[in-house]
PDB file of N, CA and C in Angstrom:
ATOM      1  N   UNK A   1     -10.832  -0.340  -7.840  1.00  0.00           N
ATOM      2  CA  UNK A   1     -10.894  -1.755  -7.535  1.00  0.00           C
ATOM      3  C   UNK A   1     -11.194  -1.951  -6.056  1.00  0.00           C
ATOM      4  N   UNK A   2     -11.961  -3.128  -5.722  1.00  0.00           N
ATOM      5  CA  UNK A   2     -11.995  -3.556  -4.806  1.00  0.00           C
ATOM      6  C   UNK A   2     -10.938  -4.094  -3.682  1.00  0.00           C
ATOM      7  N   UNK A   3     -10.342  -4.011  -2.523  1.00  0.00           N
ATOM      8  CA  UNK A   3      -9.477  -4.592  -1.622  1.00  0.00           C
ATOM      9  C   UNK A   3      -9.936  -6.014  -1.685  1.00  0.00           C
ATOM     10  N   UNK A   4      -9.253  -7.024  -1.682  1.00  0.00           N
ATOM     11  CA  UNK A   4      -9.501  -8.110  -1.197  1.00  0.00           C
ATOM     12  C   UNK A   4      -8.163  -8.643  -0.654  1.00  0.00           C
ATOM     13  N   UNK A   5      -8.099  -9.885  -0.071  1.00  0.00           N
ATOM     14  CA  UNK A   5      -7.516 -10.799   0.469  1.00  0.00           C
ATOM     15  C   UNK A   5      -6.377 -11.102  -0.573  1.00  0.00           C
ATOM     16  N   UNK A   6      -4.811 -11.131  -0.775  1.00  0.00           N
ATOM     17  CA  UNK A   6      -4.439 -11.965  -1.718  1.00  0.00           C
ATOM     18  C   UNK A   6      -3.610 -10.645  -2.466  1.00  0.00           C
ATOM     19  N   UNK A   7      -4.654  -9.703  -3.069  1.00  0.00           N
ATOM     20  CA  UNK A   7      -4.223  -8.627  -3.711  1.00  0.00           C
ATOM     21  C   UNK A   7      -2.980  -7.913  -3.729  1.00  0.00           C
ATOM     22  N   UNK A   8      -2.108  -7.438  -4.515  1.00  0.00           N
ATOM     23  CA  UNK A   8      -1.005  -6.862  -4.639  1.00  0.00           C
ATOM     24  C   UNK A   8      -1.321  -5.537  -4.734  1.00  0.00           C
ATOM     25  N   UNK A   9      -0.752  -4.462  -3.797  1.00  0.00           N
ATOM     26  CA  UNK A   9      -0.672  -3.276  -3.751  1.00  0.00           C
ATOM     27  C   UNK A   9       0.587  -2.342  -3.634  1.00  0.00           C
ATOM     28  N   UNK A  10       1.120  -1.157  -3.993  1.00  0.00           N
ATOM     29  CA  UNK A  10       1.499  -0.484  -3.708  1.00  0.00           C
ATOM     30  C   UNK A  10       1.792  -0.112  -2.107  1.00  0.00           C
ATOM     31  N   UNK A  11       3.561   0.437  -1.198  1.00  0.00           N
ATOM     32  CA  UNK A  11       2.431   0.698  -0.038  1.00  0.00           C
ATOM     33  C   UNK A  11       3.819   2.008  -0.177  1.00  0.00           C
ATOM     34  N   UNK A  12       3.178   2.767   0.767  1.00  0.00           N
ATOM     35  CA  UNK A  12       4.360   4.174   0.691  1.00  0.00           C
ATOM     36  C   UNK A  12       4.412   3.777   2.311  1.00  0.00           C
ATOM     37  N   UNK A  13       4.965   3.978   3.463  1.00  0.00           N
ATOM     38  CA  UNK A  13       5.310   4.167   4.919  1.00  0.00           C
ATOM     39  C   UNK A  13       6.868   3.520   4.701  1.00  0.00           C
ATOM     40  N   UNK A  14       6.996   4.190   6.202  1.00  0.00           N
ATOM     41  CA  UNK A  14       8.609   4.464   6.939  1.00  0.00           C
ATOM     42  C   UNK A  14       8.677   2.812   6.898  1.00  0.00           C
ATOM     43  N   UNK A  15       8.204   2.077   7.348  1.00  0.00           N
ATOM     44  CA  UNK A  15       9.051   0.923   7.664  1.00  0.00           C
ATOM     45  C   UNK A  15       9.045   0.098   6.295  1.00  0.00           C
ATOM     46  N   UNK A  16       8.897   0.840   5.099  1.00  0.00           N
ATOM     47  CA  UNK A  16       8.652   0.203   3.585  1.00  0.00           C
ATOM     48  C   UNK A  16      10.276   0.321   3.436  1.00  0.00           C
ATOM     49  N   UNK A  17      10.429   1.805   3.765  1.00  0.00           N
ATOM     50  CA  UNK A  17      11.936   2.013   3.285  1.00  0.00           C
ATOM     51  C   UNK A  17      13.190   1.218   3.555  1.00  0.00           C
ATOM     52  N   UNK A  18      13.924   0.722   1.978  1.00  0.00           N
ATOM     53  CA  UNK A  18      14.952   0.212   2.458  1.00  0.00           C
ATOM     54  C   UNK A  18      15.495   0.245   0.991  1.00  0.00           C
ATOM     55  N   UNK A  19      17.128   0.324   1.685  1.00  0.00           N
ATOM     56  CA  UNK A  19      17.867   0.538   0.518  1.00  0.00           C
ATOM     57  C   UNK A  19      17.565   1.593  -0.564  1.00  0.00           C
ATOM     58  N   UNK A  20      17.301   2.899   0.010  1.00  0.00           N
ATOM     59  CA  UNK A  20      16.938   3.903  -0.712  1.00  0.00           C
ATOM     60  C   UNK A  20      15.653   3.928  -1.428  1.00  0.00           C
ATOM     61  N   UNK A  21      14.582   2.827  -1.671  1.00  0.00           N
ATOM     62  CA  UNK A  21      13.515   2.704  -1.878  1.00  0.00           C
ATOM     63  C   UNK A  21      12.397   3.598  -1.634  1.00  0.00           C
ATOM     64  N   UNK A  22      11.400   4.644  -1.737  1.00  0.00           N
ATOM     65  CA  UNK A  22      10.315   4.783  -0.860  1.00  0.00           C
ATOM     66  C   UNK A  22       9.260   3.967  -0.924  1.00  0.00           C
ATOM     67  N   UNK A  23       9.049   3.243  -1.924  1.00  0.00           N
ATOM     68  CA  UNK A  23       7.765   1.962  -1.523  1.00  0.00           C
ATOM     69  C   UNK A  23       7.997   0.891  -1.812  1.00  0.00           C
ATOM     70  N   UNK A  24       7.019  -0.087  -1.820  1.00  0.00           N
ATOM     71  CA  UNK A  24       7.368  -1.284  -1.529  1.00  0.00           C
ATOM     72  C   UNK A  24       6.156  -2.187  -2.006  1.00  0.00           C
ATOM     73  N   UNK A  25       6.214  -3.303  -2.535  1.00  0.00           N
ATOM     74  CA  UNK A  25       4.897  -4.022  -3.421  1.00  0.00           C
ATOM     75  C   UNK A  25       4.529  -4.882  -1.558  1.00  0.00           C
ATOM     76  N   UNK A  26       3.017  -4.756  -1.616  1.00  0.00           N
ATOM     77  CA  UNK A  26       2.730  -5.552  -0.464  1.00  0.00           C
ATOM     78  C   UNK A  26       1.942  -6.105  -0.611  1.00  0.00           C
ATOM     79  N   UNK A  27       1.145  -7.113  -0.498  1.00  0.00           N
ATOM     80  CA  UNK A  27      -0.018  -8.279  -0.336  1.00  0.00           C
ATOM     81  C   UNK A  27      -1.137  -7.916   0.805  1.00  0.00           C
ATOM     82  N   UNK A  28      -2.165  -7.764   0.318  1.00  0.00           N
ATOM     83  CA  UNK A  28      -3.008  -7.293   1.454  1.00  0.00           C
ATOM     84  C   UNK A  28      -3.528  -8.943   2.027  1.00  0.00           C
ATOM     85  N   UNK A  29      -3.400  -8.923   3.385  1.00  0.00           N
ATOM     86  CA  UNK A  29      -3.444  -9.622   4.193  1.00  0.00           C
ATOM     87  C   UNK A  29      -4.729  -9.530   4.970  1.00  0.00           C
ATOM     88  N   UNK A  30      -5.494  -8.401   5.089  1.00  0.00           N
ATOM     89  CA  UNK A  30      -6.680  -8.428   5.931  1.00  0.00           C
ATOM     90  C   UNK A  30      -7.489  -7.141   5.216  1.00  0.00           C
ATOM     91  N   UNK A  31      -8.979  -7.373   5.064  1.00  0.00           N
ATOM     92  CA  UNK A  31      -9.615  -5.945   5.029  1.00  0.00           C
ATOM     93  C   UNK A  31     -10.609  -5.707   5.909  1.00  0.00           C
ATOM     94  N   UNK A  32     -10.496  -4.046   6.064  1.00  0.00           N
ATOM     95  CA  UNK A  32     -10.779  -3.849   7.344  1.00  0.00           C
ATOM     96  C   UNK A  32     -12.164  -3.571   6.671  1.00  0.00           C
ATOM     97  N   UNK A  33     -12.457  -2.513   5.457  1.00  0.00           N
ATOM     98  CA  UNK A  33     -13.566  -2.017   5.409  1.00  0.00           C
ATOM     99  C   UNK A  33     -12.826  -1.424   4.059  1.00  0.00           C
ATOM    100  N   UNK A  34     -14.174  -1.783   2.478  1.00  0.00           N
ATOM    101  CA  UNK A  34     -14.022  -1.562   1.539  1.00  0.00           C
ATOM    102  C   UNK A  34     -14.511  -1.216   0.643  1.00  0.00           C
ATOM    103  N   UNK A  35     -14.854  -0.572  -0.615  1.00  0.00           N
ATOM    104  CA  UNK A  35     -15.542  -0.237  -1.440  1.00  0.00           C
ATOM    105  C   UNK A  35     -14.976  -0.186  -2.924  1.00  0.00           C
ATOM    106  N   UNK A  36     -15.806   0.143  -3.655  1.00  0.00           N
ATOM    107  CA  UNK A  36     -15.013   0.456  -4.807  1.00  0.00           C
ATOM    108  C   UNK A  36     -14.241   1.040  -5.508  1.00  0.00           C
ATOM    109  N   UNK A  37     -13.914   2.216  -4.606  1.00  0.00           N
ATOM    110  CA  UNK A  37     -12.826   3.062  -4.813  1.00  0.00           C
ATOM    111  C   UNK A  37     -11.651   2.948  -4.161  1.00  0.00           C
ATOM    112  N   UNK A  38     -11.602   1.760  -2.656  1.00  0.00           N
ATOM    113  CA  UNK A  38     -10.297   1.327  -2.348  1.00  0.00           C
ATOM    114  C   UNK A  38     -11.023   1.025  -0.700  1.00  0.00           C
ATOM    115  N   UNK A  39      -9.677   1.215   0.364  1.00  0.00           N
ATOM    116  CA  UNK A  39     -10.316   0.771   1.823  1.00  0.00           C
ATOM    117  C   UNK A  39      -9.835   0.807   2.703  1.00  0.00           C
ATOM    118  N   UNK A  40      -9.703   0.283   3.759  1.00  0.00           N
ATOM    119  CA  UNK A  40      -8.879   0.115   4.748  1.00  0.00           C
ATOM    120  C   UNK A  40      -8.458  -1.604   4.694  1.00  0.00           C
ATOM    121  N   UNK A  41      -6.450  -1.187   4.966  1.00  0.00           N
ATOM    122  CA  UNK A  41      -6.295  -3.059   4.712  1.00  0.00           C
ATOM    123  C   UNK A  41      -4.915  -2.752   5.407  1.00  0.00           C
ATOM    124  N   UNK A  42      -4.666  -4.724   6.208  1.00  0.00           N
ATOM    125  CA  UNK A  42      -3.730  -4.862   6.220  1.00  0.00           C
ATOM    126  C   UNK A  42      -2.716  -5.188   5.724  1.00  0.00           C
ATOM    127  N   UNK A  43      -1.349  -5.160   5.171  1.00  0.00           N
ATOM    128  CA  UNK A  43      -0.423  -5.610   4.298  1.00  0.00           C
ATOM    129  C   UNK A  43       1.058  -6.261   4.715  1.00  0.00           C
ATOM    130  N   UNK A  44       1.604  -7.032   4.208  1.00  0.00           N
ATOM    131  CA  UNK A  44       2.660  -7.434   4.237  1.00  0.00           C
ATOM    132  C   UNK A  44       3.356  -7.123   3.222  1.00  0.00           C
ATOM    133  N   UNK A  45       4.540  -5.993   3.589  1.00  0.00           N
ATOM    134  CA  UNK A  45       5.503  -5.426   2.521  1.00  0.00           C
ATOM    135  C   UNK A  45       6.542  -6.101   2.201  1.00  0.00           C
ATOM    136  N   UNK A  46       7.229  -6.140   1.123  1.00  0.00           N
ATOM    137  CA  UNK A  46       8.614  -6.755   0.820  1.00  0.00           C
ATOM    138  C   UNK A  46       9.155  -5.550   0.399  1.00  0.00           C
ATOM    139  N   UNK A  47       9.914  -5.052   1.231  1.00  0.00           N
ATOM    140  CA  UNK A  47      11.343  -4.217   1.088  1.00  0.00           C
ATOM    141  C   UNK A  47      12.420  -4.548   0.199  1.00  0.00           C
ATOM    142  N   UNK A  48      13.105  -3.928  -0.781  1.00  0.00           N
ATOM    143  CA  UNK A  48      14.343  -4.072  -1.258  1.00  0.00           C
ATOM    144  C   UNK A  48      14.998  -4.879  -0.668  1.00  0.00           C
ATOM    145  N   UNK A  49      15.671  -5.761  -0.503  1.00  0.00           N
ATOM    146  CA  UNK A  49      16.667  -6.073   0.260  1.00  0.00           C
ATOM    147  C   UNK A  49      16.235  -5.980   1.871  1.00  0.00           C
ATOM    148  N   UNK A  50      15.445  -6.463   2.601  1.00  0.00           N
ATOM    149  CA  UNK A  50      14.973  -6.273   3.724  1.00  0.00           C
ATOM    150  C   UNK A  50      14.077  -7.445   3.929  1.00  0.00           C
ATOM    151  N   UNK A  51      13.699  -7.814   4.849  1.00  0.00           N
ATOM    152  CA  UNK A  51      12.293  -8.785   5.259  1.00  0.00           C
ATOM    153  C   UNK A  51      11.192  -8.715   5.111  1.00  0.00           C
ATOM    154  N   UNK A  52      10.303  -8.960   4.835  1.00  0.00           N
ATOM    155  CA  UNK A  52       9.003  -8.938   5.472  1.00  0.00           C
ATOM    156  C   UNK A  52       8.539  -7.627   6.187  1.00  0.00           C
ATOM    157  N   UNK A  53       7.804  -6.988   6.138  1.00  0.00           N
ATOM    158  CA  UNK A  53       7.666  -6.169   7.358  1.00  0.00           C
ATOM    159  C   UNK A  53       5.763  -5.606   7.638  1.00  0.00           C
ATOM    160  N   UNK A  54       4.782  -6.170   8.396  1.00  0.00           N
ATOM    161  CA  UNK A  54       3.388  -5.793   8.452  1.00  0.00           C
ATOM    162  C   UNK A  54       3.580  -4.364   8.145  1.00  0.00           C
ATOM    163  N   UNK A  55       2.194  -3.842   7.573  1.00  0.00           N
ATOM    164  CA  UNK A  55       2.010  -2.427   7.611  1.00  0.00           C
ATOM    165  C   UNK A  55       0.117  -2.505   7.596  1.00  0.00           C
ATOM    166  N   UNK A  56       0.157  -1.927   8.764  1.00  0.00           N
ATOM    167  CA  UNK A  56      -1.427  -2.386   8.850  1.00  0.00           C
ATOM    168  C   UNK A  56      -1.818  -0.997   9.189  1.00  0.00           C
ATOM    169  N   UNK A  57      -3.519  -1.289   8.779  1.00  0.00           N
ATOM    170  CA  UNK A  57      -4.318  -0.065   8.945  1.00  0.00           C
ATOM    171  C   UNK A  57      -4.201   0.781   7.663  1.00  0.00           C
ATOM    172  N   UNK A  58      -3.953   0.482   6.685  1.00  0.00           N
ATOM    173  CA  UNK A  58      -3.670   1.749   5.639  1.00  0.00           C
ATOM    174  C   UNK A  58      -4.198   1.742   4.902  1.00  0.00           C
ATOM    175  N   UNK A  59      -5.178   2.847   4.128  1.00  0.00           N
ATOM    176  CA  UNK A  59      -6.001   3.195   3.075  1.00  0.00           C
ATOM    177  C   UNK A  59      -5.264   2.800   1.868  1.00  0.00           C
ATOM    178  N   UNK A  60      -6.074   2.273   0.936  1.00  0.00           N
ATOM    179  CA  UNK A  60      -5.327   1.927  -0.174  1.00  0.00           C
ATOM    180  C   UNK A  60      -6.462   2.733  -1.121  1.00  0.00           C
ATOM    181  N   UNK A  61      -5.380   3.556  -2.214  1.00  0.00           N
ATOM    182  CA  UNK A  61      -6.203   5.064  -2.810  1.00  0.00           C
ATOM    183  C   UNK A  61      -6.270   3.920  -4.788  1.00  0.00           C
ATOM    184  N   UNK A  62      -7.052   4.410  -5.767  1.00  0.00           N
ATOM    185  CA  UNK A  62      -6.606   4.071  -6.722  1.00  0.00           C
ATOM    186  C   UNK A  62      -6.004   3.989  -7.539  1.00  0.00           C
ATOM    187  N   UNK A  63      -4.684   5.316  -6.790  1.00  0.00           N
ATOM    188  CA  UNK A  63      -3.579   5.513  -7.900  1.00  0.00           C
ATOM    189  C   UNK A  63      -2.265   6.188  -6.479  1.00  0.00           C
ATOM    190  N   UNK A  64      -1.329   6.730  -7.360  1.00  0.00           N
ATOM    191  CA  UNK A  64      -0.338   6.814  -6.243  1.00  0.00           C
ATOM    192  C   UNK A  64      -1.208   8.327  -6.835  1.00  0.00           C
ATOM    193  N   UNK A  65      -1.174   9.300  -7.225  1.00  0.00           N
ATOM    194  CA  UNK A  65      -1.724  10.542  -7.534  1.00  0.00           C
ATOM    195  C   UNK A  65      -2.882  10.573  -6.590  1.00  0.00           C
ATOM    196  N   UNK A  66      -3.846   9.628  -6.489  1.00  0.00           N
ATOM    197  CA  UNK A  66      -4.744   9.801  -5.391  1.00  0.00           C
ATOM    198  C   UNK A  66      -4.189   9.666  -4.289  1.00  0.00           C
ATOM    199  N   UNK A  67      -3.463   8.644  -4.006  1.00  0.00           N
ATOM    200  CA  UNK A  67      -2.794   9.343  -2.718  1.00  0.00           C
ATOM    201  C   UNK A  67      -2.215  10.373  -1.760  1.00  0.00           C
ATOM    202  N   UNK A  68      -1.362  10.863  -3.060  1.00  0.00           N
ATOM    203  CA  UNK A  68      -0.921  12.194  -3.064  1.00  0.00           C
ATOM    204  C   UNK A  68      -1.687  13.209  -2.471  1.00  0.00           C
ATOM    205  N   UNK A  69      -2.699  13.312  -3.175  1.00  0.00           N
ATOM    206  CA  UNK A  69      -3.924  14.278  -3.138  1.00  0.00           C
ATOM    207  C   UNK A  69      -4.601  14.285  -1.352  1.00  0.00           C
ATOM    208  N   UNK A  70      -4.946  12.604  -1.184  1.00  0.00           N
ATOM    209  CA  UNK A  70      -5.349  12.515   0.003  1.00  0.00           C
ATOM    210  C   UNK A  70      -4.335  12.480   1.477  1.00  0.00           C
ATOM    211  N   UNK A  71      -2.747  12.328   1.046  1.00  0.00           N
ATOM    212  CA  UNK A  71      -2.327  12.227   2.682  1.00  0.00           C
ATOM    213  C   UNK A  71      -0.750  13.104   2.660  1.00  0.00           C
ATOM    214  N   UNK A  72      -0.736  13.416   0.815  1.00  0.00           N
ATOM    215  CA  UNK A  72       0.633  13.866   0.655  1.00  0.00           C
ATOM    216  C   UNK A  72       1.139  13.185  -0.047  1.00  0.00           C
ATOM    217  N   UNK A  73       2.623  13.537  -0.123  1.00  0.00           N
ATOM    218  CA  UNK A  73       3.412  12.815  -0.672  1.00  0.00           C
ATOM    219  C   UNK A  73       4.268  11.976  -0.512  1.00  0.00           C
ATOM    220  N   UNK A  74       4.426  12.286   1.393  1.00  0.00           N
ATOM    221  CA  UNK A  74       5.131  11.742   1.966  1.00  0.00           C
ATOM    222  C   UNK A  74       4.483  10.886   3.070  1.00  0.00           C
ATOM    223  N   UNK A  75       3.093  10.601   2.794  1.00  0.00           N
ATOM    224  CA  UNK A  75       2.337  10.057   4.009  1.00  0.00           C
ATOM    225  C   UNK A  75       1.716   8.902   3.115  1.00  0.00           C
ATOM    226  N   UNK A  76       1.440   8.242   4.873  1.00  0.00           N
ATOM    227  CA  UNK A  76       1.427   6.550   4.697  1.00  0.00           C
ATOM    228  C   UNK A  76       0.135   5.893   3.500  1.00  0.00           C
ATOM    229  N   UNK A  77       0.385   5.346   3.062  1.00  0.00           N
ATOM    230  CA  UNK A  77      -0.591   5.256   1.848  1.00  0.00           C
ATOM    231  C   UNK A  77      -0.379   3.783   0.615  1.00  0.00           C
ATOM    232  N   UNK A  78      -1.498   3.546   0.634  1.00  0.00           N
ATOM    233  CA  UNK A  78      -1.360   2.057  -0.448  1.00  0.00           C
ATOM    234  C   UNK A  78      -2.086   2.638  -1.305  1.00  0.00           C
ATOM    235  N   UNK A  79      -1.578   2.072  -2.916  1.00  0.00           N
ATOM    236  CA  UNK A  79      -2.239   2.287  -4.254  1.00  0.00           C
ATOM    237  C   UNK A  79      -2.013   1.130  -5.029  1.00  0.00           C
ATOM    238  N   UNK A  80      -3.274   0.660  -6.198  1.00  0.00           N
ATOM    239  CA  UNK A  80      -3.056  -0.458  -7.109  1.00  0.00           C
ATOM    240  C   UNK A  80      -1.939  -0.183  -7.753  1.00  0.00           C
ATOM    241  N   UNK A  81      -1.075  -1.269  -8.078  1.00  0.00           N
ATOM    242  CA  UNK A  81      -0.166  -0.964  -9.410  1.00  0.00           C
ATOM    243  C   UNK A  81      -0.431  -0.446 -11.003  1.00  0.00           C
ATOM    244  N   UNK A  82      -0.020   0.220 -11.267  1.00  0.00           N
ATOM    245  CA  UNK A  82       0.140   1.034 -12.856  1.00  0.00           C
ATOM    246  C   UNK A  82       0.478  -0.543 -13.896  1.00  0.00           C
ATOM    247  N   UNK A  83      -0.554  -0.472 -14.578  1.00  0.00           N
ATOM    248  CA  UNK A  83      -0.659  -1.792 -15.523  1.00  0.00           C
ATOM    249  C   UNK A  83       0.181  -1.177 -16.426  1.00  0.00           C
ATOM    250  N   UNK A  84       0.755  -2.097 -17.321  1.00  0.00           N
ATOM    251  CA  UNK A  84       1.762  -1.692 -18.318  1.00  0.00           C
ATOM    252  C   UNK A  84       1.285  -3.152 -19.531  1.00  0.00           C
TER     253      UNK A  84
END
């Protein structure tokens, strides 16, 4: 999928964490540069129990497995949500 404006993403980074959480649903807020396989974007995370918190600059992959692949498991990274 495409990044756009509005969009709900996945985001994995340190300042996502809260309340034992590692990610966090975020709203992409800006794109930097995009394609069809994902992009560079900015996001606004909602933490568990926490505020608001920007997380900008971060590739958003098409799955959390692509992520994986591309930065780890433990590195900073946005993915679409798993439809159910």
């Amino acid at each position: 999928m495409k990044p756009s404006i509005g969009r709900t993403v996945i985001v994995r980074a340190a300042i996502a964490q809260s309340n034992g959480a590692q990610v966090a649903p975020a709203v992409i807020t800006r794109v930097h540069d995009a394609d069809d396989t994902g992009g560079l974007v900015n996001t606004t995370a909602f933490p568990d129990c926490a505020p608001p918190v920007a997380v900008t600059s971060i590739h958003v992959y098409p799955s959390q497995e692509a992520a994986d692949r591309a930065v780890g498991p433990g590195g900073y990274a946005a993915w679409w949500p798993e439809r159910v």
